[in-house]
C-alpha atoms as a PDB file:
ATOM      1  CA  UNK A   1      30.289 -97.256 151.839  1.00  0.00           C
ATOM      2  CA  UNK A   2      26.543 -95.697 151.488  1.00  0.00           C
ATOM      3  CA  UNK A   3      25.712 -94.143 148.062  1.00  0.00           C
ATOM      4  CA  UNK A   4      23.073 -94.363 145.694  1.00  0.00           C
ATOM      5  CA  UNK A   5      21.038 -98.423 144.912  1.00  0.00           C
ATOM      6  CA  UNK A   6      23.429-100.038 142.574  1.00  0.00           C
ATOM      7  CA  UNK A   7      20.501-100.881 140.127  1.00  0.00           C
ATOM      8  CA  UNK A   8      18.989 -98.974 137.677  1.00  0.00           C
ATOM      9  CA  UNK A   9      16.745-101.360 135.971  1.00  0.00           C
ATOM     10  CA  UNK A  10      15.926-104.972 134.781  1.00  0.00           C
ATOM     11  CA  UNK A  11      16.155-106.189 131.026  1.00  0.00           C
ATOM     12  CA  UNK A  12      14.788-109.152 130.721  1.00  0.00           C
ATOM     13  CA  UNK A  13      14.575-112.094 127.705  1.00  0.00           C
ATOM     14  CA  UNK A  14      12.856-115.007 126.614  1.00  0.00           C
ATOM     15  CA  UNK A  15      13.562-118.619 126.204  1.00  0.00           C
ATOM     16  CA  UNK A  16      14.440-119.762 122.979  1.00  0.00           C
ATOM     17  CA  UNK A  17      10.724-120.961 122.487  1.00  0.00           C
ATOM     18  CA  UNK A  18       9.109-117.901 123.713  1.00  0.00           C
ATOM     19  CA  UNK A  19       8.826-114.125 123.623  1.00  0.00           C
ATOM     20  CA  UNK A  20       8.857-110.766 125.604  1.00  0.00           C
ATOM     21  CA  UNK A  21       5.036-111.661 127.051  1.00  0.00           C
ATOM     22  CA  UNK A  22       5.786-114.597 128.293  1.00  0.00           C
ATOM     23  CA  UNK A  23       3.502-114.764 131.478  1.00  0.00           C
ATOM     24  CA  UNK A  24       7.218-115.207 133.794  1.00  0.00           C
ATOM     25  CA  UNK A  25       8.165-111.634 132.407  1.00  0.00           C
ATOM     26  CA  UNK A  26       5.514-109.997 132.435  1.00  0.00           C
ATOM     27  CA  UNK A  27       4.810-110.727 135.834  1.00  0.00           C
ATOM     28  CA  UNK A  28       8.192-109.487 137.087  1.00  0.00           C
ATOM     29  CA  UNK A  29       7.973-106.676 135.701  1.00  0.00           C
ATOM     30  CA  UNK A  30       4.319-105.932 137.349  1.00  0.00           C
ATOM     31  CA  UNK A  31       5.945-107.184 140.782  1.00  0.00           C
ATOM     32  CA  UNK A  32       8.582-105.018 140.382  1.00  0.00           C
ATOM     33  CA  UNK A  33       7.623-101.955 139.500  1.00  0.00           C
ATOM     34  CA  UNK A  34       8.766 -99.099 139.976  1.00  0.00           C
ATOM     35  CA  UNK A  35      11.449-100.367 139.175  1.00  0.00           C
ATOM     36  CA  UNK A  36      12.462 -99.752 134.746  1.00  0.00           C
ATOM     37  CA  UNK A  37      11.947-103.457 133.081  1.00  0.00           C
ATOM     38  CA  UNK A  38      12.346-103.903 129.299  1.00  0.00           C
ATOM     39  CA  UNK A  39      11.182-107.197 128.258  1.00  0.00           C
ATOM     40  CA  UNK A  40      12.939-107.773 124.843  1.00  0.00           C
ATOM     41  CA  UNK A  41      12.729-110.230 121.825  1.00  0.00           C
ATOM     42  CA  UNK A  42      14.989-111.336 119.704  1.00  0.00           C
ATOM     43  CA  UNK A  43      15.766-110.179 116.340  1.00  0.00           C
ATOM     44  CA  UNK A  44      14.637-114.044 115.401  1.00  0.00           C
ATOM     45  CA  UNK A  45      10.937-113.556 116.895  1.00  0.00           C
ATOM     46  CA  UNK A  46      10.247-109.936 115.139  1.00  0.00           C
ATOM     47  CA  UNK A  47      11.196-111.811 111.935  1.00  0.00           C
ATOM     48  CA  UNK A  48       8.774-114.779 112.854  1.00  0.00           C
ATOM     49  CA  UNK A  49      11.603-117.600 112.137  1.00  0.00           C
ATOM     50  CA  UNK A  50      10.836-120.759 114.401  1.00  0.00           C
ATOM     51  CA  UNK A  51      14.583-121.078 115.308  1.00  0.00           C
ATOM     52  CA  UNK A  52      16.470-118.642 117.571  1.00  0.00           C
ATOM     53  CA  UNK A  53      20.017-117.361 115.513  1.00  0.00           C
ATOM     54  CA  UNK A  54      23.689-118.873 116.466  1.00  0.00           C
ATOM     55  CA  UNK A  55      24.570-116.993 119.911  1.00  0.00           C
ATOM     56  CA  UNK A  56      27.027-114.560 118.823  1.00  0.00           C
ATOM     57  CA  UNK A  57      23.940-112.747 117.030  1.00  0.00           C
ATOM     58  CA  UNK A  58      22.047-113.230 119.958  1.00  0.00           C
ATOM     59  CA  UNK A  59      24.402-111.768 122.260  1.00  0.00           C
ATOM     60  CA  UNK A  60      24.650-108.807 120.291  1.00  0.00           C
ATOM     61  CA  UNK A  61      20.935-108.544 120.233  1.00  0.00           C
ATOM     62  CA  UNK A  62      21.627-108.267 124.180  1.00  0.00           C
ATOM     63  CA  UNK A  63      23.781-105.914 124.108  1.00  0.00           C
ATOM     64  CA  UNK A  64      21.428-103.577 121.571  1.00  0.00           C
ATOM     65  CA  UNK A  65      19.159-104.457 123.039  1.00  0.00           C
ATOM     66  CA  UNK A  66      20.611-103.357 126.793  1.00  0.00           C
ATOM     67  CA  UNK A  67      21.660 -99.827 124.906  1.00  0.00           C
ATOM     68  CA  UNK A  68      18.381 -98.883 123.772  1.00  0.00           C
ATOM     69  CA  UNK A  69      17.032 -99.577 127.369  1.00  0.00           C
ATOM     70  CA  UNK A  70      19.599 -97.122 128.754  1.00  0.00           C
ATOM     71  CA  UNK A  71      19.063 -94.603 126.199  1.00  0.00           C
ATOM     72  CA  UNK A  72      15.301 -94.444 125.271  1.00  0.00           C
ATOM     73  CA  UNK A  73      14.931 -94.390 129.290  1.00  0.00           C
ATOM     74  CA  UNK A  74      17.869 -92.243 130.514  1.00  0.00           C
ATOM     75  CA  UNK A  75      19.381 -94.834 132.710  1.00  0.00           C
ATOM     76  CA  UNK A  76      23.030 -96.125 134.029  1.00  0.00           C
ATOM     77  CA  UNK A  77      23.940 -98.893 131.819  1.00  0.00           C
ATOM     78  CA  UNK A  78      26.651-100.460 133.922  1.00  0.00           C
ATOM     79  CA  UNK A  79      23.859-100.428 136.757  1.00  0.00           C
ATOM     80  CA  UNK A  80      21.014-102.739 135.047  1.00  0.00           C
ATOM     81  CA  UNK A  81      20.374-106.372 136.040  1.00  0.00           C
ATOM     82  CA  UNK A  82      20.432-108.256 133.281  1.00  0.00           C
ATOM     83  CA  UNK A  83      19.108-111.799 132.576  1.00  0.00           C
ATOM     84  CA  UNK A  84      16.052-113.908 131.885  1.00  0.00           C
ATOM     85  CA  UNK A  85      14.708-117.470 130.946  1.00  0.00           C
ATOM     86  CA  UNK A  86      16.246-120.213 129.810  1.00  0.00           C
ATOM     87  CA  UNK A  87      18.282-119.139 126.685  1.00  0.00           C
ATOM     88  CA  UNK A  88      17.749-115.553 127.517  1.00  0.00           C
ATOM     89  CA  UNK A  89      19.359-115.769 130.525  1.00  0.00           C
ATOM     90  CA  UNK A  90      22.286-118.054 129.221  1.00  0.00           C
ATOM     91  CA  UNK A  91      22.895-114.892 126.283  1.00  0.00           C
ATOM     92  CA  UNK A  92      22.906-112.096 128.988  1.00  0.00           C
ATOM     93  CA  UNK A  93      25.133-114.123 131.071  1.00  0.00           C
ATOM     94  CA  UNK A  94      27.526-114.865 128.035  1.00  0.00           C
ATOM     95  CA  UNK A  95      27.357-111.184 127.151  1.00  0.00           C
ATOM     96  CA  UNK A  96      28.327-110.133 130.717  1.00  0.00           C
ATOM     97  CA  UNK A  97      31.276-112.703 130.522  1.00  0.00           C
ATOM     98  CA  UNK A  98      32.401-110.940 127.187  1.00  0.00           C
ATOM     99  CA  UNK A  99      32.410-108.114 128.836  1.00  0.00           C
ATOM    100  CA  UNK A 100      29.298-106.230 129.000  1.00  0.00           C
ATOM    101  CA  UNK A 101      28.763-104.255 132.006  1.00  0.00           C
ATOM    102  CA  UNK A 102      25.993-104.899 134.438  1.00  0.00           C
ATOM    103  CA  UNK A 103      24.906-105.074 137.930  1.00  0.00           C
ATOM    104  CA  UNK A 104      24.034-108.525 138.172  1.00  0.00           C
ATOM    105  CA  UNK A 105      22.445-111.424 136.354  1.00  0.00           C
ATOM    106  CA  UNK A 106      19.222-112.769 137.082  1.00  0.00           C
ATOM    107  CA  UNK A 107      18.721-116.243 134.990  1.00  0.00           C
ATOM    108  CA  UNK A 108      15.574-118.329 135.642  1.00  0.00           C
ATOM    109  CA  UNK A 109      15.492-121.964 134.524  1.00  0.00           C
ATOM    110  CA  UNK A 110      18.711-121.739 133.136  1.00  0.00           C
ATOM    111  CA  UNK A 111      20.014-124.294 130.458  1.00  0.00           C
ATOM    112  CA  UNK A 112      22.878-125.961 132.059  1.00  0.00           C
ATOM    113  CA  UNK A 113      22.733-128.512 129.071  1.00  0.00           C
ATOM    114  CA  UNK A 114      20.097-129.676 126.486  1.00  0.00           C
ATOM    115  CA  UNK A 115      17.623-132.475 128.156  1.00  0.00           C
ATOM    116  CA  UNK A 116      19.721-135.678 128.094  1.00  0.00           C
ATOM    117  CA  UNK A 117      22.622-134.796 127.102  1.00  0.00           C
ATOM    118  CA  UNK A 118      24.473-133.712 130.426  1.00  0.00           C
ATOM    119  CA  UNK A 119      27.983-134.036 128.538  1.00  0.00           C
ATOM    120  CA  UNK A 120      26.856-131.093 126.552  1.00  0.00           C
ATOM    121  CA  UNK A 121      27.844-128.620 129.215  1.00  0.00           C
ATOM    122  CA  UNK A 122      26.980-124.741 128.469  1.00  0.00           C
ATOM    123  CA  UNK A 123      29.568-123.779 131.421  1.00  0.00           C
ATOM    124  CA  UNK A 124      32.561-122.625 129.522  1.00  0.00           C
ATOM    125  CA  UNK A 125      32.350-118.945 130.142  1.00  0.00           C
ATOM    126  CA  UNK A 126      31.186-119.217 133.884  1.00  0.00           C
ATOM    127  CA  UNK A 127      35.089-118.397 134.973  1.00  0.00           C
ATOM    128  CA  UNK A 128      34.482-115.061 133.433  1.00  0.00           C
ATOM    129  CA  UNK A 129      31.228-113.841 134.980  1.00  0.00           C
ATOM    130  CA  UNK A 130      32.338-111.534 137.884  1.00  0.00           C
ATOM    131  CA  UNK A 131      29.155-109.780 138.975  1.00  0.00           C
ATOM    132  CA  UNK A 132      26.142-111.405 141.353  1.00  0.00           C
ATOM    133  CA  UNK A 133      24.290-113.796 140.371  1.00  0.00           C
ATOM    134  CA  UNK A 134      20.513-115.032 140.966  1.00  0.00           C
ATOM    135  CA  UNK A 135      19.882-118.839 139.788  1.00  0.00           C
ATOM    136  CA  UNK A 136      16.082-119.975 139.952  1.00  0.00           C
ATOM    137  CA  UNK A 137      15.581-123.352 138.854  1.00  0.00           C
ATOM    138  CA  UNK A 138      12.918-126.185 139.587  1.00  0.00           C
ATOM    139  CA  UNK A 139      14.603-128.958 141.116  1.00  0.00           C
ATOM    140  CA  UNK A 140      13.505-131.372 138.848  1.00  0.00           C
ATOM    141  CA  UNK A 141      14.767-129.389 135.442  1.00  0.00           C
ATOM    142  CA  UNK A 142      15.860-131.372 133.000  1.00  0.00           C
ATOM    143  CA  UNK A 143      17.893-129.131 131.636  1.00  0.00           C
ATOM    144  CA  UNK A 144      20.125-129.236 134.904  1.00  0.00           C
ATOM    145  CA  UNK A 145      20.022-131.201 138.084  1.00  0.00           C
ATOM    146  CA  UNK A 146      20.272-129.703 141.717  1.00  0.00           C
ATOM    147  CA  UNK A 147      23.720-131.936 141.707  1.00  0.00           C
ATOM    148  CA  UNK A 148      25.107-130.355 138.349  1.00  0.00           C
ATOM    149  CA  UNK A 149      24.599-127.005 139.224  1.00  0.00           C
ATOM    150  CA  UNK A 150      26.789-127.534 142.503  1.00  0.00           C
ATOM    151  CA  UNK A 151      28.781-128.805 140.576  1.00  0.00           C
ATOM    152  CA  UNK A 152      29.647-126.021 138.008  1.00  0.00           C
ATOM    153  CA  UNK A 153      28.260-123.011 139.730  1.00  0.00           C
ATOM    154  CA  UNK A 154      31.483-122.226 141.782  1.00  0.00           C
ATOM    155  CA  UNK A 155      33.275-121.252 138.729  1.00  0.00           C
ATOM    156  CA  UNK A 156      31.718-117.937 138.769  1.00  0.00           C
ATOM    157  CA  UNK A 157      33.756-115.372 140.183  1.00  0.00           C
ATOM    158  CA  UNK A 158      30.889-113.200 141.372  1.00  0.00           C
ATOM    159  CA  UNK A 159      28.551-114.083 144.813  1.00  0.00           C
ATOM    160  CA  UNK A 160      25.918-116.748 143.656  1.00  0.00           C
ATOM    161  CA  UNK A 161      22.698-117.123 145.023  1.00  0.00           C
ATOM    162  CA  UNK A 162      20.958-120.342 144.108  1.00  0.00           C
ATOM    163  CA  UNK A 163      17.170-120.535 144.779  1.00  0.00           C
ATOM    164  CA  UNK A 164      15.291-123.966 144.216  1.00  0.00           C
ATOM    165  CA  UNK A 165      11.516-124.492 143.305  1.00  0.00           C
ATOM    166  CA  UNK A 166      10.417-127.780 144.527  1.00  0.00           C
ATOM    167  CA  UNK A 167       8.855-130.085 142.098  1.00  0.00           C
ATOM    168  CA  UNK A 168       8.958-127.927 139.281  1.00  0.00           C
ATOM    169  CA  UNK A 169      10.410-128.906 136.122  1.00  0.00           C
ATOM    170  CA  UNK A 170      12.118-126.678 133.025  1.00  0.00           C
ATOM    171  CA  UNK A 171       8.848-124.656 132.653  1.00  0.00           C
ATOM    172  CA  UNK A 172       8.490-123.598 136.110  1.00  0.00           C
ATOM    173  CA  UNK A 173       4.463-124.555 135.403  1.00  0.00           C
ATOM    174  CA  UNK A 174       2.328-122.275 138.353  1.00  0.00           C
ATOM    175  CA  UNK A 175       5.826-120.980 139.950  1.00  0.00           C
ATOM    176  CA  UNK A 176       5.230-117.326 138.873  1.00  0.00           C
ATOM    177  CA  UNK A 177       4.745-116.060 142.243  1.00  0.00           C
ATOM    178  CA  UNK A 178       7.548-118.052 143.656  1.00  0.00           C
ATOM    179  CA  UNK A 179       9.929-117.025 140.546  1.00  0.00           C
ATOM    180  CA  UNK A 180       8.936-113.115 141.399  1.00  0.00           C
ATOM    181  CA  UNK A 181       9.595-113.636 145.108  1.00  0.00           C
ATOM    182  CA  UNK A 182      13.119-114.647 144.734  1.00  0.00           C
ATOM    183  CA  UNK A 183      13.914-112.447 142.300  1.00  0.00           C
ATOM    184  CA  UNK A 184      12.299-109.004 144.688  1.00  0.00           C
ATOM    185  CA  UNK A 185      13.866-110.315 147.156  1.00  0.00           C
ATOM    186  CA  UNK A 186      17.464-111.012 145.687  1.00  0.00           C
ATOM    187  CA  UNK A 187      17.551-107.352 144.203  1.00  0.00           C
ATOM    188  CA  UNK A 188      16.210-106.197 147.328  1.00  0.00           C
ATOM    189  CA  UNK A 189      19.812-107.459 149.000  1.00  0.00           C
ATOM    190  CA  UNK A 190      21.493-106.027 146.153  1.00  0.00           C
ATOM    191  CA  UNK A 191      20.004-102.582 146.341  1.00  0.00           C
ATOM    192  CA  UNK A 192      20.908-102.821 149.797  1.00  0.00           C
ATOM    193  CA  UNK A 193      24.981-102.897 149.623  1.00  0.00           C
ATOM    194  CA  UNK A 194      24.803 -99.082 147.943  1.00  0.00           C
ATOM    195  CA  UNK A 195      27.575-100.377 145.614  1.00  0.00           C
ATOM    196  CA  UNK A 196      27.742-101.232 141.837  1.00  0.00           C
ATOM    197  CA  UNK A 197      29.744-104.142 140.247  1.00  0.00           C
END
């Protein structure tokens, strides 16, 4: 059924290590454009503390964070992409399971469990993620193998689309380019269906 491109914008955040200008962001939201992006830190980072907060104040820092997007810009809430790196990501996807509204989830690198410790599995709230969803991960992150994400990734109720980077490890070193391809290209699909999760 035609009607108007299910996406409004992109909100993006950092890993836990990072913040808003890290080069990944910033360089989706220059590929992107026209397209709204709000690159967002954590309340952690504006208070210069070393170690992100537990996640329940982090998710709420997502959803703030994804209000004051819609408002100071005039856009559709329930029609932004939401997502990001690493730990950003793995926030915006747990706010989307708890119920936040959104178009889709875009998570980069994300964190399927700390580096060696595989039984440490951040999966739990996969079963309620219902919209589409954009993995990009190196296939040699330690933070998740090719393998494990087959292996967990079906739980999501949503359509998942799983993009690998060859060679590239947790930091997705040089993959910029490659990282801003998939993504365009992903929401280009998305835009395309005319409908809104």
């Amino acid at each position: 059924m035609p009607g108007p491109p299910s996406i409004s914008g992109l909100f993006l955040t950092p890993g836990a290590g990072s913040n808003r200008d890290q080069a990944g962001l910033v360089a989706l939201e220059e590929r992107l454009a026209p397209l709204p992006v709000e690159r967002m830190d954590f309340p952690y980072r504006k208070a210069g503390k070393p170690f992100p907060d537990r996640a329940p104040v982090l998710v709420q820092a997502v959803r703030d964070g994804v209000a004051s997007m819609a408002a100071d810009r005039g856009l559709d809430p329930d029609r932004l992409v939401l997502g990001g790196r690493s730990m950003g990501g793995r926030m915006c996807s747990m706010a989307v399971a708890e119920g936040l509204p959104a178009a889709g989830l875009v998570l980069v690198c994300y964190p399927l469990h700390p580096p060696k410790k595989p039984e440490n599995l951040r999966v739990d709230h996969f079963g309620a993620i219902d919209v589409p969803c954009l993995f990009v991960s190196g296939d040699r992150d330690e933070f998740g193998s090719p393998d494990e994400f087959d292996a967990h990734l079906g739980a999501i109720a949503g359509p998942v689309t799983v993009v690998r980077l060859p060679g590239k490890r947790h930091d997705l070193k040089g993959a910029d380019e490659a990282v801003c391809d998939a993504v365009a290209d992903w929401l280009g699909e998305l835009r395309g269906t005319g409908e809104s999760a």
